[in-house]
Protein backbone atom coordinates (compact mmCIF):
# COMPACT_ATOMS: atom_id res chain seq x y z
CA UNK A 1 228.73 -32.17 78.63
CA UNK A 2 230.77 -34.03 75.81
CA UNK A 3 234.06 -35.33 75.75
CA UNK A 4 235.16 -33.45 72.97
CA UNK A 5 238.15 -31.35 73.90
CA UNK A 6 238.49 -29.53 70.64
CA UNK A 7 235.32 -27.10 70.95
CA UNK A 8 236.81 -25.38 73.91
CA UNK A 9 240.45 -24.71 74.10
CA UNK A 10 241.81 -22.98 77.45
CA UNK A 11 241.41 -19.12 78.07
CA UNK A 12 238.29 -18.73 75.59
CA UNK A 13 235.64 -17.14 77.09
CA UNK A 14 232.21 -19.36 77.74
CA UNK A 15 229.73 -17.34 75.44
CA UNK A 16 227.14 -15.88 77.70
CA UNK A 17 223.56 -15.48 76.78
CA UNK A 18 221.92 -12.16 76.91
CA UNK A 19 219.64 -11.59 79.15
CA UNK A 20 215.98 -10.65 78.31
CA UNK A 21 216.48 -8.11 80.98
CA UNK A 22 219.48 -6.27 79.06
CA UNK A 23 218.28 -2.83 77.82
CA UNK A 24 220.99 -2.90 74.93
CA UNK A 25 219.53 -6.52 74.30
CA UNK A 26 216.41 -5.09 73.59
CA UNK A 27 217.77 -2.49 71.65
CA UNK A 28 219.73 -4.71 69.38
CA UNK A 29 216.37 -6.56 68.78
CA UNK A 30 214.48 -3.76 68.36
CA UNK A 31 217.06 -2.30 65.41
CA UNK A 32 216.77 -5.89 64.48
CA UNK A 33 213.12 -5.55 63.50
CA UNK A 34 213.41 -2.34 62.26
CA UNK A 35 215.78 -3.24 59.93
CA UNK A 36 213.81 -5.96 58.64
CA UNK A 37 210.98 -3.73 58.46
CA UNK A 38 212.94 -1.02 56.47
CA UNK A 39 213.92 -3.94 54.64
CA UNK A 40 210.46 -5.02 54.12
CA UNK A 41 209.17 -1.35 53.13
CA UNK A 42 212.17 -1.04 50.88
CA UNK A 43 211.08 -3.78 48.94
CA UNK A 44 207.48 -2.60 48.73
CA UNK A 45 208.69 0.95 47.81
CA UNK A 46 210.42 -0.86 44.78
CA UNK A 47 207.12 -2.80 44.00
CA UNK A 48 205.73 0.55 43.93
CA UNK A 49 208.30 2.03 41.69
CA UNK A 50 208.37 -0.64 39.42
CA UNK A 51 204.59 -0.03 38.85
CA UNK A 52 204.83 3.68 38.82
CA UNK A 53 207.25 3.34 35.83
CA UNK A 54 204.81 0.86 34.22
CA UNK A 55 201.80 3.72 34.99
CA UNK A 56 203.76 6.57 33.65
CA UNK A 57 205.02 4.42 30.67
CA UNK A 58 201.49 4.05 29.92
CA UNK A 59 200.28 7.40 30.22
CA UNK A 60 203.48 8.75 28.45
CA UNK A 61 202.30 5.83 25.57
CA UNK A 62 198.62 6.88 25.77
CA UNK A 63 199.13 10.61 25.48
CA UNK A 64 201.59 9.82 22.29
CA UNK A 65 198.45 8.13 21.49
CA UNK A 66 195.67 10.41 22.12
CA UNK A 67 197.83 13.73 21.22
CA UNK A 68 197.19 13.35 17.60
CA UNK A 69 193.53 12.63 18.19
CA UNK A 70 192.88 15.25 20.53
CA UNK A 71 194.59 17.71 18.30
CA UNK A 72 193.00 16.16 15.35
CA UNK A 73 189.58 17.19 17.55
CA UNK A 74 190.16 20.43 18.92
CA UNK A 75 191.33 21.55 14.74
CA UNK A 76 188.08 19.84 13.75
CA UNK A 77 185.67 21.98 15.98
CA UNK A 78 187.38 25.47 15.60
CA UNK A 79 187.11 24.47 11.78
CA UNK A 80 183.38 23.74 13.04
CA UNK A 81 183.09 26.34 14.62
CA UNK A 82 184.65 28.79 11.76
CA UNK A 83 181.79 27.53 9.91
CA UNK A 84 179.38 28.00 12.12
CA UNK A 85 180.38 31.89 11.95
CA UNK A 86 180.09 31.59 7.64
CA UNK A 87 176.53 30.46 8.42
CA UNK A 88 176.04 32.80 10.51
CA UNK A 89 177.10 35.76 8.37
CA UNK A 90 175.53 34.15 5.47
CA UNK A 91 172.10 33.69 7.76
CA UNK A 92 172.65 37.25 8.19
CA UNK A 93 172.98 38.48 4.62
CA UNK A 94 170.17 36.06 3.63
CA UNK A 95 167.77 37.27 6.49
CA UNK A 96 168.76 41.18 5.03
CA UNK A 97 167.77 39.98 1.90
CA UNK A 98 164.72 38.44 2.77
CA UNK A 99 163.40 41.44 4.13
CA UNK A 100 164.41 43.45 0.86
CA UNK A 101 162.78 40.64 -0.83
CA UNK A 102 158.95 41.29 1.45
CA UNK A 103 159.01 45.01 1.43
CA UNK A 104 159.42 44.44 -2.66
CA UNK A 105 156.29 41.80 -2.13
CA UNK A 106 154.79 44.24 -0.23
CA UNK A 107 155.11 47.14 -2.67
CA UNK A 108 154.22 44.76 -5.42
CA UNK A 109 151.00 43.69 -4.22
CA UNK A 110 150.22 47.50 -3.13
CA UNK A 111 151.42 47.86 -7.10
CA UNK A 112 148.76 44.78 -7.87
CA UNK A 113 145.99 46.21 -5.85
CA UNK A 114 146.42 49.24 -7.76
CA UNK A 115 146.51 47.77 -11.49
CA UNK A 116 143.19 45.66 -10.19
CA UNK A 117 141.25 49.13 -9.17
CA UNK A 118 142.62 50.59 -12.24
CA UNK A 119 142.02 47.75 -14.21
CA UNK A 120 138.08 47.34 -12.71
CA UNK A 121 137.43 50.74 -13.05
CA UNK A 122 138.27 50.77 -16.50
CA UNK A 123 136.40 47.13 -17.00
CA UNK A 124 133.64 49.18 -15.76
CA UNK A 125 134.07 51.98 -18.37
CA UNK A 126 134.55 49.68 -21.38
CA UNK A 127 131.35 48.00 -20.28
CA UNK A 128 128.76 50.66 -20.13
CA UNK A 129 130.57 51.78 -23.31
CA UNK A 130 130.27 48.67 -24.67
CA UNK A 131 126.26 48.75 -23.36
CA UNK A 132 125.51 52.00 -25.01
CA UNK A 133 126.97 51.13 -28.05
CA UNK A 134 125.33 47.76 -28.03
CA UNK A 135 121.81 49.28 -27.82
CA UNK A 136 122.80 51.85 -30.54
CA UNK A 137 123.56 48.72 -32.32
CA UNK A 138 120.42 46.89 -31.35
CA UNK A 139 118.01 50.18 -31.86
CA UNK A 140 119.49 50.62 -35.66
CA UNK A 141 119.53 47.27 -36.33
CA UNK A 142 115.93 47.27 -35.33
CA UNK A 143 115.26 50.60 -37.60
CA UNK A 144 117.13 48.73 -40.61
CA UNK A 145 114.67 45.37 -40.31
CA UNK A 146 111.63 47.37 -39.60
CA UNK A 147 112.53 49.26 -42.87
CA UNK A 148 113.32 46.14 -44.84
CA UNK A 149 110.01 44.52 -43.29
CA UNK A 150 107.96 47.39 -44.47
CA UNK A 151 110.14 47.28 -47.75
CA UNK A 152 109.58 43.48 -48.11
CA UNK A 153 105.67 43.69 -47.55
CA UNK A 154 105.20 46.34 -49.77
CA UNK A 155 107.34 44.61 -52.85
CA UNK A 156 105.05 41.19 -51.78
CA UNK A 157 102.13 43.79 -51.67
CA UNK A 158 102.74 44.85 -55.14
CA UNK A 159 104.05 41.15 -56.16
CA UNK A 160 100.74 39.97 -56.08
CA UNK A 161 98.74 42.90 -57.35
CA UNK A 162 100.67 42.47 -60.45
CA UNK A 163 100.35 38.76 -60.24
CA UNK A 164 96.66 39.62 -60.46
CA UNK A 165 96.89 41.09 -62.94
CA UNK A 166 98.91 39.30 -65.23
CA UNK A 167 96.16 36.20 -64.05
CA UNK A 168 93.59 38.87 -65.12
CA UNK A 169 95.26 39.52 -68.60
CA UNK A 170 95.55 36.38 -69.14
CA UNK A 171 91.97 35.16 -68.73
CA UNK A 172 91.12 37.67 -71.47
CA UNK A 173 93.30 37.02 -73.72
CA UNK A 174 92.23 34.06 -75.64
């Protein structure tokens, strides 16, 4: 022990030591740790809030970010899709009028094949009309030169019976 008379005046009480044995020891301890546990987890739950605020003030900074895009997006494909329903109409009409269009094909050629039977038949007609009159043609033609044949021998005929005798005449005369 020390000398020093000042640490212990008369009538305090000697501080006694728990003992490891006391159940309200043990109890103190325990509360002990579970405060610095709580303490422990509190601080962790603030990590955790701290970074939840940062998360949400992200998403809250991405949506403001997105938003616009996504709405430009979603406008964009019902405009899309608006169209889609023009071209469809308009696919529509023109498939309607395509059809008019064949069955007007269709009637035309029958028209065509028509004008061609007409048209042969009456190629036909002209033809043996043109044939007949051809040998008509061919048949006078060869009257006419047989005529003018006969008419040419006979003038040559008589050319040269008076060409004798003009030779004749003309030996007698002196």
């Amino acid at each position: 022990m020390s000398d020093d008379s000042t640490q212990k005046l008369p009538g305090d009480k000697e501080p006694t030591s728990p003992k490891v044995d006391d159940p309200i020891y043990a109890l103190i301890i325990e509360v002990q740790s579970l405060s610095k546990s709580v303490q422990s987890l509190n601080a962790t739950v603030k990590g955790f809030e701290v970074r939840l605020e940062a998360i949400e003030r992200t998403a809250t900074r991405n949506s403001l970010e997105t938003k616009p895009i996504w709405e430009r997006a979603l406008a964009e494909i019902a405009e899309t899709r608006g169209e889609l329903t023009e071209v469809r109409a308009e696919l529509t009409v023109v498939r309607a009028e395509l059809t008019e269009v064949r069955s007007e094909i269709a009637e035309v050629r029958v028209e065509i094949a028509e004008t061609r039977a007409e048209l042969k038949g009456e190629i036909a007609e002209t033809r043996g009309e043109l044939r007949a009159e051809m040998k008509d043609g061919f048949r006078l033609m060869a009257s006419k030169m047989e005529v003018l044949n006969e008419d040419l021998l006979t003038l040559r005929g008589e050319h040269r019976l008076l060409d004798r005798r003009v030779q004749n005449l003309e030996s007698k005369t002196p």
